[in-house]
N, C-alpha and C. Protein backbone atom coordinates (compact mmCIF):
# COMPACT_ATOMS: atom_id res chain seq x y z
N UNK A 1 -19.59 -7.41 39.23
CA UNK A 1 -19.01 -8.18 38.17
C UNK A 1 -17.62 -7.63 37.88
N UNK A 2 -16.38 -8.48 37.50
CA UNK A 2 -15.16 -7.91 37.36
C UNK A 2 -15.01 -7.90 35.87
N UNK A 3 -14.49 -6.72 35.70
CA UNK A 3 -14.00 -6.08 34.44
C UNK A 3 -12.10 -7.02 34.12
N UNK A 4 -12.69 -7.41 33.23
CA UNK A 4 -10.56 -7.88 32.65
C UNK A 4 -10.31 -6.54 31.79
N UNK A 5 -8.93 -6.07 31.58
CA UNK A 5 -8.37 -5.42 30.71
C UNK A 5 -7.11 -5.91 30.29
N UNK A 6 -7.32 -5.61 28.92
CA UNK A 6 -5.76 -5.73 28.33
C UNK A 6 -5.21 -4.63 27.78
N UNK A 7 -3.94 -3.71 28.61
CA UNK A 7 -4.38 -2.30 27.84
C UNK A 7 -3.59 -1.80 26.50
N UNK A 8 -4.43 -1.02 25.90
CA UNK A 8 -3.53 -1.06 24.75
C UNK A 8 -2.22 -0.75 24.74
N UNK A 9 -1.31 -0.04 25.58
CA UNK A 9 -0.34 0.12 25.25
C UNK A 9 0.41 -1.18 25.81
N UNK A 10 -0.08 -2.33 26.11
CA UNK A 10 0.23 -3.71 25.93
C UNK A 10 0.34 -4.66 24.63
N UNK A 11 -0.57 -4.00 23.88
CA UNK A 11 -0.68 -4.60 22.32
C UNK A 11 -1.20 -3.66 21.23
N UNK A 12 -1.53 -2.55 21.51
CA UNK A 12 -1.70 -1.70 19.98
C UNK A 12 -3.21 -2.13 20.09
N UNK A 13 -4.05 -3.14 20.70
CA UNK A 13 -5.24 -3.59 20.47
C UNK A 13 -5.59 -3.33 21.94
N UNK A 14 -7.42 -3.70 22.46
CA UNK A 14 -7.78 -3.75 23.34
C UNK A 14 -8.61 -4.96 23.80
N UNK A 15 -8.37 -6.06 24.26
CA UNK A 15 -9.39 -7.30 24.76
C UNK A 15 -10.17 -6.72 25.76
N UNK A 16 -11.35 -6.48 25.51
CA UNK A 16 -12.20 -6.18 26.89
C UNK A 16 -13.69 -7.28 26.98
N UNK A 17 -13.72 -7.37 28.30
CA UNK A 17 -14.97 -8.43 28.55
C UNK A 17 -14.88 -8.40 30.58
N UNK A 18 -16.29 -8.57 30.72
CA UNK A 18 -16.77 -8.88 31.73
C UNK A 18 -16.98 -10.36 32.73
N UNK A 19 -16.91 -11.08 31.68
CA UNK A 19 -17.20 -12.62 32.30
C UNK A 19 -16.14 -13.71 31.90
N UNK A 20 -16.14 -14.88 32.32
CA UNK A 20 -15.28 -15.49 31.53
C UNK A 20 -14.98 -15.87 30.25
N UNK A 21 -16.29 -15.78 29.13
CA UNK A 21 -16.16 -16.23 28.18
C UNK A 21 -16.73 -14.84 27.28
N UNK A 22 -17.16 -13.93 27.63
CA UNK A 22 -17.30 -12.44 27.07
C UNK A 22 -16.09 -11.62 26.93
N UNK A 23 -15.23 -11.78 25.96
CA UNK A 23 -13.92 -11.17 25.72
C UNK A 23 -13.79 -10.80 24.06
N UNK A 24 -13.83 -9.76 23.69
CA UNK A 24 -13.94 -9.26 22.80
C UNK A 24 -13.22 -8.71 22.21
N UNK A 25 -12.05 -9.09 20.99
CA UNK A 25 -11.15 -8.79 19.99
C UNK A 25 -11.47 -8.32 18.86
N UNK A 26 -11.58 -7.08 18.04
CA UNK A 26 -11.07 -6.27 17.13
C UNK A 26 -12.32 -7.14 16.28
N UNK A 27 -13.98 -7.06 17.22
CA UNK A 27 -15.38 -7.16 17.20
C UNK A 27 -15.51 -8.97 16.68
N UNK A 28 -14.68 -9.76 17.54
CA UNK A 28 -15.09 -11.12 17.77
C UNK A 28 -15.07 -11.12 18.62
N UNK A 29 -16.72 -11.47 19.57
CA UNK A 29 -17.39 -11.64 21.03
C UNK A 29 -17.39 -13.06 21.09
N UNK A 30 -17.14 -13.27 22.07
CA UNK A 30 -17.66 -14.41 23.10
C UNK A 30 -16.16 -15.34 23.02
N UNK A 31 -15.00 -14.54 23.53
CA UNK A 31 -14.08 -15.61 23.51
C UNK A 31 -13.66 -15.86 25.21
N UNK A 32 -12.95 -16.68 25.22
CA UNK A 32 -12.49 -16.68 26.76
C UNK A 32 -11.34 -16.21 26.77
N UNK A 33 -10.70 -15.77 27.72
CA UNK A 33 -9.81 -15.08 28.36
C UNK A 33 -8.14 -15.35 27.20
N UNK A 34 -8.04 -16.58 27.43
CA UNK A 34 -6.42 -17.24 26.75
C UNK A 34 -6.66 -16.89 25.32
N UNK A 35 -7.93 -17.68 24.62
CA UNK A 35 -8.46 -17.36 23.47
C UNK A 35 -8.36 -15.85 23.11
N UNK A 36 -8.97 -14.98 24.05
CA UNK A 36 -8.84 -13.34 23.37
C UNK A 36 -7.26 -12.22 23.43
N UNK A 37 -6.27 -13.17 24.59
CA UNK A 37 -5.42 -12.87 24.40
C UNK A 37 -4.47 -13.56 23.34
N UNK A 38 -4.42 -14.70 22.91
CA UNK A 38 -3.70 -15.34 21.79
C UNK A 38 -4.22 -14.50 20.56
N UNK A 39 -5.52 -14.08 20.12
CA UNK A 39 -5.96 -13.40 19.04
C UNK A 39 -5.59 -12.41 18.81
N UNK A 40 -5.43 -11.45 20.12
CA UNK A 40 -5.18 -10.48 19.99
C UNK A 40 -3.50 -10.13 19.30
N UNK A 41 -3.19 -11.10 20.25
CA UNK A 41 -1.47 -10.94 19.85
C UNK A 41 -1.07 -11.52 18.37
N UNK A 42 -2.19 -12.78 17.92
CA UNK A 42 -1.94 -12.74 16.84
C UNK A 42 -2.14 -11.85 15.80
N UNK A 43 -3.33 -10.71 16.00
CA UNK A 43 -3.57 -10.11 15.08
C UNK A 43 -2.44 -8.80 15.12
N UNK A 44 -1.81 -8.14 16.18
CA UNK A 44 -0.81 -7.30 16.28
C UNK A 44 0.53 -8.38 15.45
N UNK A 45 0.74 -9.22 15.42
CA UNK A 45 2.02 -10.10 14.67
C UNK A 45 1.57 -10.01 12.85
N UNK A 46 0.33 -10.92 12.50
CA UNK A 46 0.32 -10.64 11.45
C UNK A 46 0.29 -8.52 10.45
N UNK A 47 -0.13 -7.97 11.88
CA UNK A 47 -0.53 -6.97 11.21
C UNK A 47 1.34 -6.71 11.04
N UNK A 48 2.15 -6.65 12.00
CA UNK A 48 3.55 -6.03 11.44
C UNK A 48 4.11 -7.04 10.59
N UNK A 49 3.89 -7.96 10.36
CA UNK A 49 4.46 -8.91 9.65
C UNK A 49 4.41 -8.61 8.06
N UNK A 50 2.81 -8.41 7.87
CA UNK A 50 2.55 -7.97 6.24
C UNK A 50 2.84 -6.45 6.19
N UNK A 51 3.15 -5.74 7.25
CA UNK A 51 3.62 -4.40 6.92
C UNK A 51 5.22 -4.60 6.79
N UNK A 52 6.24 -5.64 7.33
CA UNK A 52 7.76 -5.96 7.38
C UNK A 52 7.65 -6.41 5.81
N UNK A 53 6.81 -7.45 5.06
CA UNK A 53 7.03 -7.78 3.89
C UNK A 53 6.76 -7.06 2.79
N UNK A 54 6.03 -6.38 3.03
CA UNK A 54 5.91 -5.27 1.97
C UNK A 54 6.97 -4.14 1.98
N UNK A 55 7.83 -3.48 3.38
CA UNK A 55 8.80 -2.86 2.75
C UNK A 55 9.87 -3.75 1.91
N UNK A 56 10.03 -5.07 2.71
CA UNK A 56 11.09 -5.88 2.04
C UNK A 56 11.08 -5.62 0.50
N UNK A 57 9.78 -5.83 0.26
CA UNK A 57 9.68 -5.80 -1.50
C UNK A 57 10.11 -4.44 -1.84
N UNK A 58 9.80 -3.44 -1.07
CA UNK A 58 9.57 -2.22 -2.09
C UNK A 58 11.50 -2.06 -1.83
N UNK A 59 12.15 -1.94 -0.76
CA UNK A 59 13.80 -1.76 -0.90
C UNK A 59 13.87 -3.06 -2.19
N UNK A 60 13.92 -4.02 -2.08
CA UNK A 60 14.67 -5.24 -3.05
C UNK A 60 14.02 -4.93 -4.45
N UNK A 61 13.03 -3.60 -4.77
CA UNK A 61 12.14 -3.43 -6.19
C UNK A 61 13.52 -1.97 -6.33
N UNK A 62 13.76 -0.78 -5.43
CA UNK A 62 14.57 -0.21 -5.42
C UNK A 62 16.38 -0.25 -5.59
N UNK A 63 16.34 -1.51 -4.51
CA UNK A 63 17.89 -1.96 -5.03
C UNK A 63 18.03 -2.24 -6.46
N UNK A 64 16.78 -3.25 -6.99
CA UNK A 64 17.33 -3.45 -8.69
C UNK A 64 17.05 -2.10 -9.22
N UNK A 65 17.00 -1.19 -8.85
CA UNK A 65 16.62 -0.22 -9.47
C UNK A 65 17.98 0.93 -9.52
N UNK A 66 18.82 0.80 -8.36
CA UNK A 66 20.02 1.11 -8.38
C UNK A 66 20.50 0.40 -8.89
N UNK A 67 20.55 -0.41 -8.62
CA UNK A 67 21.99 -1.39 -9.34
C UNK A 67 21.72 -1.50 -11.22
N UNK A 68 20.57 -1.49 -11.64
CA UNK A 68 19.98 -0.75 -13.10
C UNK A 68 20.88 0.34 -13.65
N UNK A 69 20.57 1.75 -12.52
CA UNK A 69 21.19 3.04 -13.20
C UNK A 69 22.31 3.08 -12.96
N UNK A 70 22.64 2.40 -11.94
CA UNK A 70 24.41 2.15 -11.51
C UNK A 70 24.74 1.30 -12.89
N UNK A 71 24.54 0.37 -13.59
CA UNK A 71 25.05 -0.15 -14.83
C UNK A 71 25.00 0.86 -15.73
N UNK A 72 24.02 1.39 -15.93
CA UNK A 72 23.88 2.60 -17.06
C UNK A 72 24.89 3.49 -16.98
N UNK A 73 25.38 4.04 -15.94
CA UNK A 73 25.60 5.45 -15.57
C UNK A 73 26.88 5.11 -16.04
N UNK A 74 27.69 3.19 -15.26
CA UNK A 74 28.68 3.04 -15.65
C UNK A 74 28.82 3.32 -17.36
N UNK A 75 28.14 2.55 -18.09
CA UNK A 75 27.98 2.41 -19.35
C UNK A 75 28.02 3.84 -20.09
N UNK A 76 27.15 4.28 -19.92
CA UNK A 76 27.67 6.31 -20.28
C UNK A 76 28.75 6.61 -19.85
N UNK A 77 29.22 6.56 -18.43
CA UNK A 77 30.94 7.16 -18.37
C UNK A 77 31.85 6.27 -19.29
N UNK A 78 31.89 4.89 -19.53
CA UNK A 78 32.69 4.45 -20.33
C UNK A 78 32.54 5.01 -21.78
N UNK A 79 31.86 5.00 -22.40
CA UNK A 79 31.25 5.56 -23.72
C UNK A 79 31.84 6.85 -23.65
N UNK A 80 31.32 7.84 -22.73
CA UNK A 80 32.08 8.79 -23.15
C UNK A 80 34.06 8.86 -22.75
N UNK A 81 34.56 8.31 -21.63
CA UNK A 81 35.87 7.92 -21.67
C UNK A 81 36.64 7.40 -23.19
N UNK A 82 35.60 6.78 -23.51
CA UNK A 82 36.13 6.05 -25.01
C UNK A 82 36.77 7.38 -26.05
N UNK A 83 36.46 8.20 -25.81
CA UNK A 83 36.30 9.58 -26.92
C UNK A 83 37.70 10.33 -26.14
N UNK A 84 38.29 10.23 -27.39
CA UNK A 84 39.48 11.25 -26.68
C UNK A 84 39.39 13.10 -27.07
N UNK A 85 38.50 13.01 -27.91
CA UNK A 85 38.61 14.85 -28.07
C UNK A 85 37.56 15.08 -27.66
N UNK A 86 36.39 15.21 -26.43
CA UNK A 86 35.14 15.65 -25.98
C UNK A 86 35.18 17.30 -27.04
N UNK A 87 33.91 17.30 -27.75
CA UNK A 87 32.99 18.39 -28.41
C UNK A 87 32.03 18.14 -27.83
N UNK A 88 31.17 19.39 -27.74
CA UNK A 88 29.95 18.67 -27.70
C UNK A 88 29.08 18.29 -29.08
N UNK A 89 29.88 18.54 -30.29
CA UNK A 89 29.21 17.78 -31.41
C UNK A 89 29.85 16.43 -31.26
N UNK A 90 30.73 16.01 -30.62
CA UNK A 90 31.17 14.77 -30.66
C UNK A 90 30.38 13.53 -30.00
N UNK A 91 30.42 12.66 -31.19
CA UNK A 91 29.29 11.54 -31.51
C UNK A 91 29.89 10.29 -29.94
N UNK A 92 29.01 9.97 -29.40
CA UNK A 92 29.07 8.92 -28.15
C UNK A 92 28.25 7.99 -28.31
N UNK A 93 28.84 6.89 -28.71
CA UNK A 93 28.02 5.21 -28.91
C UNK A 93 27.29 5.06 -27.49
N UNK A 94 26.06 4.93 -27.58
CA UNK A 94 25.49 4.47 -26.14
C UNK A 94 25.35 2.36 -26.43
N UNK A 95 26.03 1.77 -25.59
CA UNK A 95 25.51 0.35 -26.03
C UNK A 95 24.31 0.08 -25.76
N UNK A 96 23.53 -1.18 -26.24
CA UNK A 96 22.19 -1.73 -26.48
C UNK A 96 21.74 -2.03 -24.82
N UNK A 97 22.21 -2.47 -23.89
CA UNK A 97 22.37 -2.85 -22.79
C UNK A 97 21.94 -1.39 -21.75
N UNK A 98 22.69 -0.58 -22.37
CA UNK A 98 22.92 0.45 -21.11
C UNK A 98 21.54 1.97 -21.49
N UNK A 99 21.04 1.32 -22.99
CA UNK A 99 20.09 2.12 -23.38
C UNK A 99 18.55 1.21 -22.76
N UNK A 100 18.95 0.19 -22.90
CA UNK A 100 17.58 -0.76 -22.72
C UNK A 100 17.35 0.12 -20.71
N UNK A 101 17.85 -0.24 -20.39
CA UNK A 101 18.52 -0.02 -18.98
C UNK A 101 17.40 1.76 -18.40
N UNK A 102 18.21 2.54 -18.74
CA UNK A 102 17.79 3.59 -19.09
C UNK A 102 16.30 3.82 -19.59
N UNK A 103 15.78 3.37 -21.08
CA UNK A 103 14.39 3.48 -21.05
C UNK A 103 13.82 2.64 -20.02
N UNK A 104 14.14 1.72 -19.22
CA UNK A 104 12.91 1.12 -18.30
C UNK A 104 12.45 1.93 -17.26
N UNK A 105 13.65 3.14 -17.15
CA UNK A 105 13.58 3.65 -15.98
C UNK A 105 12.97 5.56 -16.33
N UNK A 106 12.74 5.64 -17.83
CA UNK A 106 12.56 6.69 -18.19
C UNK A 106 13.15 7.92 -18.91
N UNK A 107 14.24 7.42 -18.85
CA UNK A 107 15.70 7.98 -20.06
C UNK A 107 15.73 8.02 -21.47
N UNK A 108 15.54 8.54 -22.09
CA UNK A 108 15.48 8.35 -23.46
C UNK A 108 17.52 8.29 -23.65
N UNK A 109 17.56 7.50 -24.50
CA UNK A 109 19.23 7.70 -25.26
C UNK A 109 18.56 7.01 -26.34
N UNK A 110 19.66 7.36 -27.49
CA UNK A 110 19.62 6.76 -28.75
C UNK A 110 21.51 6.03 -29.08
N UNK A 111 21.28 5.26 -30.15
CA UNK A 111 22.80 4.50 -30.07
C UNK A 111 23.67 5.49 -30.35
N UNK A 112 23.75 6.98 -30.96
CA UNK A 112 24.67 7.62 -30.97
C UNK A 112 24.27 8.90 -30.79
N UNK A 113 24.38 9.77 -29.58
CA UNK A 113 24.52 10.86 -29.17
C UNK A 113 25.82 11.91 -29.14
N UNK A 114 24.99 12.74 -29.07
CA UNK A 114 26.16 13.98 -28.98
C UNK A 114 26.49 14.07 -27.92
N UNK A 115 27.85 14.51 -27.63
CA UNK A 115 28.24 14.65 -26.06
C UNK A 115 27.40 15.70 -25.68
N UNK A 116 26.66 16.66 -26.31
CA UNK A 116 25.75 17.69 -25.57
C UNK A 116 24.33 17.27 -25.34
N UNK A 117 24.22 15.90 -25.94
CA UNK A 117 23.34 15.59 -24.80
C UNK A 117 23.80 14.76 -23.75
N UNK A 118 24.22 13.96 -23.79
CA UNK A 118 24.88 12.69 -23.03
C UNK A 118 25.57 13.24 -21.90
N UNK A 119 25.98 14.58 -21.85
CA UNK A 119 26.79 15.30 -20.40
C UNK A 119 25.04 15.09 -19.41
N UNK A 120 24.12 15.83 -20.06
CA UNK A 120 22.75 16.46 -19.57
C UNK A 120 21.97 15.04 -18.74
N UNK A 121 22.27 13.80 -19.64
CA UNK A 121 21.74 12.33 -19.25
C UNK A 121 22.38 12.25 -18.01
N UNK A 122 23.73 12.22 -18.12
CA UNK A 122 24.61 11.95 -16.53
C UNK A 122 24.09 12.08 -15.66
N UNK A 123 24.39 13.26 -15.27
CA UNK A 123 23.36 14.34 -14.53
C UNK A 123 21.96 13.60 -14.15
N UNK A 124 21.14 13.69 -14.83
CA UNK A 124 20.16 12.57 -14.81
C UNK A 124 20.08 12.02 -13.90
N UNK A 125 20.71 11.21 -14.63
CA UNK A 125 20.82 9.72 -13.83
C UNK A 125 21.68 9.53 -12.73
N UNK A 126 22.50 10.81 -12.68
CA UNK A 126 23.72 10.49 -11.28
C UNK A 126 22.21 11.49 -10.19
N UNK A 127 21.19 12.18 -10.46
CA UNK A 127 20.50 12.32 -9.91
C UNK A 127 19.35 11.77 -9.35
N UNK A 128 19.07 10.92 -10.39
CA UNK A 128 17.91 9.70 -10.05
C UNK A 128 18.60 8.56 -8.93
N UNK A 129 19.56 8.40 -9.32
CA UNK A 129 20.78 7.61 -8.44
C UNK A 129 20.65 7.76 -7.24
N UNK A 130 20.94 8.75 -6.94
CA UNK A 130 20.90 9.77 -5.44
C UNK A 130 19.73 9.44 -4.67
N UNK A 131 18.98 10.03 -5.45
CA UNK A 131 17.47 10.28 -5.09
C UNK A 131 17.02 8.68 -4.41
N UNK A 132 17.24 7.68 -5.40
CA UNK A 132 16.47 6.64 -4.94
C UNK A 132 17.78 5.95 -3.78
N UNK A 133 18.96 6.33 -3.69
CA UNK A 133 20.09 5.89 -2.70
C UNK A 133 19.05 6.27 -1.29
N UNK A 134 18.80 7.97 -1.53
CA UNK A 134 18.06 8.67 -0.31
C UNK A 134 16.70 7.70 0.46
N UNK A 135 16.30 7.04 -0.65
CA UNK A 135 15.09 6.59 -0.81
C UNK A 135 14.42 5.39 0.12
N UNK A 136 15.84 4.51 -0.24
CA UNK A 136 16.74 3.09 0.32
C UNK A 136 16.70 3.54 1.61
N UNK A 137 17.55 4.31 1.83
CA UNK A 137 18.18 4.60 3.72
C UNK A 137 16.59 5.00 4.33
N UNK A 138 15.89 6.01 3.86
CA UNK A 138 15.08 5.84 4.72
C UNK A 138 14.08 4.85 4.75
N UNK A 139 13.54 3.33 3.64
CA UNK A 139 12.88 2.62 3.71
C UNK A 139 13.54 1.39 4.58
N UNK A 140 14.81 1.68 5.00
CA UNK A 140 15.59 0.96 5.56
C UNK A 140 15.74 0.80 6.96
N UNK A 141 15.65 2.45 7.49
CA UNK A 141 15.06 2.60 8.49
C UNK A 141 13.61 2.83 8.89
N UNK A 142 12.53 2.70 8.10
CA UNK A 142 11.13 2.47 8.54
C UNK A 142 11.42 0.85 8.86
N UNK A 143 12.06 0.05 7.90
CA UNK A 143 12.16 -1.29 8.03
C UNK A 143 12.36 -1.91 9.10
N UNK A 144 13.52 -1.19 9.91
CA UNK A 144 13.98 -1.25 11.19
C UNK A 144 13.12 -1.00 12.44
N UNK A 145 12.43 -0.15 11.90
CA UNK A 145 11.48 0.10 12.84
C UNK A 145 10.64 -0.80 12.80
N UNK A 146 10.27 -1.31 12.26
CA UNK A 146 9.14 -2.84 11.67
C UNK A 146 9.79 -3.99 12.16
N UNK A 147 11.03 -3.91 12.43
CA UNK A 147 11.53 -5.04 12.93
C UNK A 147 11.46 -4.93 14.69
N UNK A 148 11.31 -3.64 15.06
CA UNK A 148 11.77 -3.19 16.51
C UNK A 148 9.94 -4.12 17.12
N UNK A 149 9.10 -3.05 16.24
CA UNK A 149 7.91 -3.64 16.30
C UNK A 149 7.71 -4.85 16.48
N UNK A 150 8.24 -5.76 15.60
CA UNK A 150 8.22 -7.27 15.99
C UNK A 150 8.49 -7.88 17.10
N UNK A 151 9.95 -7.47 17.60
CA UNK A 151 10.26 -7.71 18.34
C UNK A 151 9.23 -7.46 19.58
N UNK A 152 8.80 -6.38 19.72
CA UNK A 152 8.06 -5.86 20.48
C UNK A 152 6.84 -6.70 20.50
N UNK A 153 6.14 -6.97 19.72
CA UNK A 153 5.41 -7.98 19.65
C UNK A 153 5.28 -9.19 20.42
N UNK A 154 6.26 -9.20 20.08
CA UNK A 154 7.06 -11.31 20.70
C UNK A 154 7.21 -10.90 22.02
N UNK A 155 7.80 -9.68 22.77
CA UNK A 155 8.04 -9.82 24.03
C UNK A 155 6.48 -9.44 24.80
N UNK A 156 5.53 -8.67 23.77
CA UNK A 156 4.03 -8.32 24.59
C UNK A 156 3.62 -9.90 24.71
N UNK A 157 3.71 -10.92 24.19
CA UNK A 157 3.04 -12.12 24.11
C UNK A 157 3.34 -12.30 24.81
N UNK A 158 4.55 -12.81 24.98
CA UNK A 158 5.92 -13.28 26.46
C UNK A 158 5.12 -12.63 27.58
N UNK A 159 4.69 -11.01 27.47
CA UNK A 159 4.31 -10.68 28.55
C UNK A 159 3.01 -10.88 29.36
N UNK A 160 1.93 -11.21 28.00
CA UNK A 160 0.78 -11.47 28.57
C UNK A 160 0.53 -12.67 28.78
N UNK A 161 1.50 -13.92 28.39
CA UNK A 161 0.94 -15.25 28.95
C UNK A 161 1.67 -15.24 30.53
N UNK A 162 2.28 -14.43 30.78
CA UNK A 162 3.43 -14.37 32.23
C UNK A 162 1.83 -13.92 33.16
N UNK A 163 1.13 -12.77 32.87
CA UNK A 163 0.42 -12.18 33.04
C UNK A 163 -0.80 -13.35 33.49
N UNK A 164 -1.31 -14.01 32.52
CA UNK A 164 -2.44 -14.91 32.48
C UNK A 164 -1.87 -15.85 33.64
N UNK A 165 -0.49 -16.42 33.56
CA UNK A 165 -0.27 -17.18 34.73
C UNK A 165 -0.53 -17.05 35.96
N UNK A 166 0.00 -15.71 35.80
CA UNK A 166 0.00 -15.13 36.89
C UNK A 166 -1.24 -14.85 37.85
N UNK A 167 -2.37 -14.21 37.12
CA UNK A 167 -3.86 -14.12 37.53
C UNK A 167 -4.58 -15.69 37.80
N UNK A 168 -4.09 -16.61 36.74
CA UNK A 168 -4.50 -18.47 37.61
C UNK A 168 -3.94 -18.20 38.78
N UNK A 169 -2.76 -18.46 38.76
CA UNK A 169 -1.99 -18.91 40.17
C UNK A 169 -2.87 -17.86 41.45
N UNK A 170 -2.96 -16.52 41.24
CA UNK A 170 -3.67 -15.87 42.31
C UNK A 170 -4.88 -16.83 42.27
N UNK A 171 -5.60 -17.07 41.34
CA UNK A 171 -7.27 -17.13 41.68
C UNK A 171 -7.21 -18.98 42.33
N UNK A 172 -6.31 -19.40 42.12
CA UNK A 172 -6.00 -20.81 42.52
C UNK A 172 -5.87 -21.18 44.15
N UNK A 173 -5.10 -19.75 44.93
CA UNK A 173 -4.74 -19.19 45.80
C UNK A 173 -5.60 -18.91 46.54
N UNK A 174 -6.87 -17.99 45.86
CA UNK A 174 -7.82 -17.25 46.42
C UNK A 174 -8.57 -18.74 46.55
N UNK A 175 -8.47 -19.63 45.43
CA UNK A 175 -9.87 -20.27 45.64
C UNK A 175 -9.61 -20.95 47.49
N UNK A 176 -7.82 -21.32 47.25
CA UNK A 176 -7.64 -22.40 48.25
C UNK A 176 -7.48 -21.56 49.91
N UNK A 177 -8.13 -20.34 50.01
CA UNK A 177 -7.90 -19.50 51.39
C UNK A 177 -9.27 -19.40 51.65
């Protein structure tokens, strides 16, 4: 009896079966040959697909999240620019906007601080800044990699229906010798 294989490092998955209609995908038996390779490849597509959309979300949940402390941070350097004799008893208006901003993200400010705290917030936030900038680049490049995957995907399909042709046309061959 002949053994088919599809090997995994063809799809991340394995179709295995003995007969024509005994082909077995990720524990659904009894498919035929085209059937267990279309499944298969579909299930390697959806699987990178909902792993590509979920980073999408988490960078585009992060970008508003920069572009958040990036308003704030602006909003504190202006506030304190506003002040021409820096003390650090000297009083710094935080606006309603750039405080709201700030608590969503975990900042406490109040509408008028001392420059000795408001130096310490900067800091902060020019650190949280950073941090989630760092954060971005590398979810950016896992992303990329999720895309390489795809790609990769689309060309294993490409490769295994070339493949399936290929094994008709022999057995078409064999039948007619």
């Amino acid at each position: 009896m002949a053994h088919a294989y599809i090997q995994t490092e063809d799809l991340g998955l394995t179709v295995l079966g003995t007969t024509q209609y005994a082909y077995t995908v990720n524990g659904v038996h009894g498919q035929d040959f085209d059937t267990a390779v279309f499944r298969a490849a579909l299930c390697r597509s959806v699987g990178v697909e909902e792993a590509l959309s979920a980073y999408v979300k988490l960078v585009n949940a992060r970008q508003r999240k920069l572009d958040d402390l990036g308003k704030a941070l602006a909003g504190i350097n202006e506030a304190v620019a506003a002040e021409e004799d820096l003390k650090p008893s000297t009083k710094i208006k935080i606006d309603l906007e750039t405080r709201t901003a700030l608590s969503r993200y975990g900042f406490a400010a109040t509408e008028e601080m001392t420059y000795e705290k408001v130096a310490p917030l900067q800091q902060d936030v020019q650190y949280a800044l950073d941090r989630e900038d760092n954060e971005v680049q590398q979810d950016m490049a896992a992303m990329q990699s999720f895309l390489s995957k795809r790609d990769d995907a689309m060309k294993m399909a490409a490769k295994l229906m070339k493949k399936i042709a290929q094994t008709r046309a022999r057995g078409i061959d064999n039948i007619g010798s």
